[in-house]
Structures are given as structure tokens and as C-alpha cells.
Protein backbone atom coordinates (compact mmCIF):
# COMPACT_ATOMS: atom_id res chain seq x y z
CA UNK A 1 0.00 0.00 0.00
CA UNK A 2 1.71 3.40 -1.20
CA UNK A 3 1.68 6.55 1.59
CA UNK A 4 -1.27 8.79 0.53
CA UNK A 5 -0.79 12.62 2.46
CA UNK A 6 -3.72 14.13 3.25
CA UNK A 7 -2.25 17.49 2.25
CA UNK A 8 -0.98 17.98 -1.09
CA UNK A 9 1.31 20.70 -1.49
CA UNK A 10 2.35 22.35 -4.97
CA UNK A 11 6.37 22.74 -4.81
CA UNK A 12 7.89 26.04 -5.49
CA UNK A 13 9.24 25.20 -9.01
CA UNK A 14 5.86 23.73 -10.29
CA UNK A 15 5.69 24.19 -14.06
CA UNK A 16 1.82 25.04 -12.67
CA UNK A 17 1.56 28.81 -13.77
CA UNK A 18 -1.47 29.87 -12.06
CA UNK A 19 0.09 28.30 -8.91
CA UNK A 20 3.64 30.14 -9.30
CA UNK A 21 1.64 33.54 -9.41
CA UNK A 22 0.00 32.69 -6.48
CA UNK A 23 3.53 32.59 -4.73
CA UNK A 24 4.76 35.77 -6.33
CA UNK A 25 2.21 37.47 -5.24
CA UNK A 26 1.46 36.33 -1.55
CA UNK A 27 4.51 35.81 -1.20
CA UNK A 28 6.47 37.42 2.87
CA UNK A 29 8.69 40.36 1.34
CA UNK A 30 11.56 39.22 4.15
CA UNK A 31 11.31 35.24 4.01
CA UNK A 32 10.60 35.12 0.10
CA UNK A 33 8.09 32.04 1.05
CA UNK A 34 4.78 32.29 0.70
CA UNK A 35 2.23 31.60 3.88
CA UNK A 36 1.87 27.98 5.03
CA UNK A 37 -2.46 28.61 4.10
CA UNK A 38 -1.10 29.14 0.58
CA UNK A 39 0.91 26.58 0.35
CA UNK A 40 -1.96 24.28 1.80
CA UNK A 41 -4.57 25.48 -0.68
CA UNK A 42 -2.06 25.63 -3.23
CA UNK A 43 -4.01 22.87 -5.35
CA UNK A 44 -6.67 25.18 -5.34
CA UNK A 45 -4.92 28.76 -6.27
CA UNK A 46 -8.22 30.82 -6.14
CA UNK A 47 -8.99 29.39 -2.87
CA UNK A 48 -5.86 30.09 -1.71
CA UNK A 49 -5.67 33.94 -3.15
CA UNK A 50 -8.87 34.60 -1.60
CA UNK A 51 -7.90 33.60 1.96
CA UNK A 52 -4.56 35.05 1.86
CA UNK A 53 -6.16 39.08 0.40
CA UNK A 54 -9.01 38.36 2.94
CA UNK A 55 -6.03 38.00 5.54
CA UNK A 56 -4.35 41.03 4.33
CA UNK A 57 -6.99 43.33 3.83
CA UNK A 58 -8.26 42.66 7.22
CA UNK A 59 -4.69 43.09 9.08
CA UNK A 60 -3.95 46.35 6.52
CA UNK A 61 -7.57 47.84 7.29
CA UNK A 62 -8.20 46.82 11.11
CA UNK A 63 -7.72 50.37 11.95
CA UNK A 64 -10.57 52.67 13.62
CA UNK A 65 -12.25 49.60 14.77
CA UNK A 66 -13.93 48.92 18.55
CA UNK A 67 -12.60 46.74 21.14
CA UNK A 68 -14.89 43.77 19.98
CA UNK A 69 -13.94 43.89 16.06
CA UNK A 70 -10.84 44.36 16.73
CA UNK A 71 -10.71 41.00 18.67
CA UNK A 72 -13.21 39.49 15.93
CA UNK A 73 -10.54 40.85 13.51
CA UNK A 74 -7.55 39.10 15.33
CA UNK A 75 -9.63 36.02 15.52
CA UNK A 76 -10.04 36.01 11.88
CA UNK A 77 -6.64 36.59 10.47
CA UNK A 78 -5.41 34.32 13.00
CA UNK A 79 -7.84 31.58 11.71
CA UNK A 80 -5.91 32.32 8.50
CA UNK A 81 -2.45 32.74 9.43
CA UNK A 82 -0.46 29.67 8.54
């Protein structure tokens, strides 16, 4: 019986375009790697863009908020945060 992961990841070099923009363009500016949630949803690239831009736009825009959505807004980009 051959080892089946349960996660499939994409590697780096995949000849995969779709998937290689995906890691250009989440990718962290100091480590040069893209977020462990992309790299999990990296069979499914749109999936993967969405929660990464959802992540980003939430940490980039979480200012002016209350108390409470700020908390709701840590719980969510830490939901997402690989």
C-alpha cells in the first residue's frame, strides 16, 4: 500500500503557472516564502488567493475599529495565518 498525504502541497518550481503567481504574489517580502495557508490550498490557487487578500486586507484595514472587532478581527486573520 503506497503513503497517501492528506495534504498535497504544490512545490515552489511547479511548471503550474497559475500556482507560481499565487507565490509571487502572496509571497512574505523578508522570508521570500509564501504563507503555510497558501501553500496548503495551493491545489486550489483561487482558494488560496482569496484567503490570503481576505487575511491582508483585514490586518492592513483593522484600523478605527472597537474593542470587539478588533478582537473578531484578530480572531479572523489568525484563523488564516499559517
Amino acid at each position: 500500500m503506497t503513503w497517501t498525504p492528506w495534504i498535497e502541497i504544490e512545490p515552489y518550481g511547479t511548471d503550474n503557472e497559475t500556482v507560481r503567481h499565487l507565490y509571487d504574489n502572496t509571497q512574505n517580502i523578508v522570508t521570500g516564502l509564501p504563507p503555510d495557508t497558501v501553500r496548503l490550498n495551493s491545489l486550489t490557487p483561487s482558494v488560496a488567493e482569496l484567503l490570503h487578500n481576505l487575511n491582508y486586507t483585514i490586518h492592513k484595514s483593522a484600523k478605527g475599529l472597537t474593542a470587539r472587532e478588533r478582537e473578531i478581527a484578530a480572531l479572523v486573520v489568525s484563523s488564516y495565518n499559517g
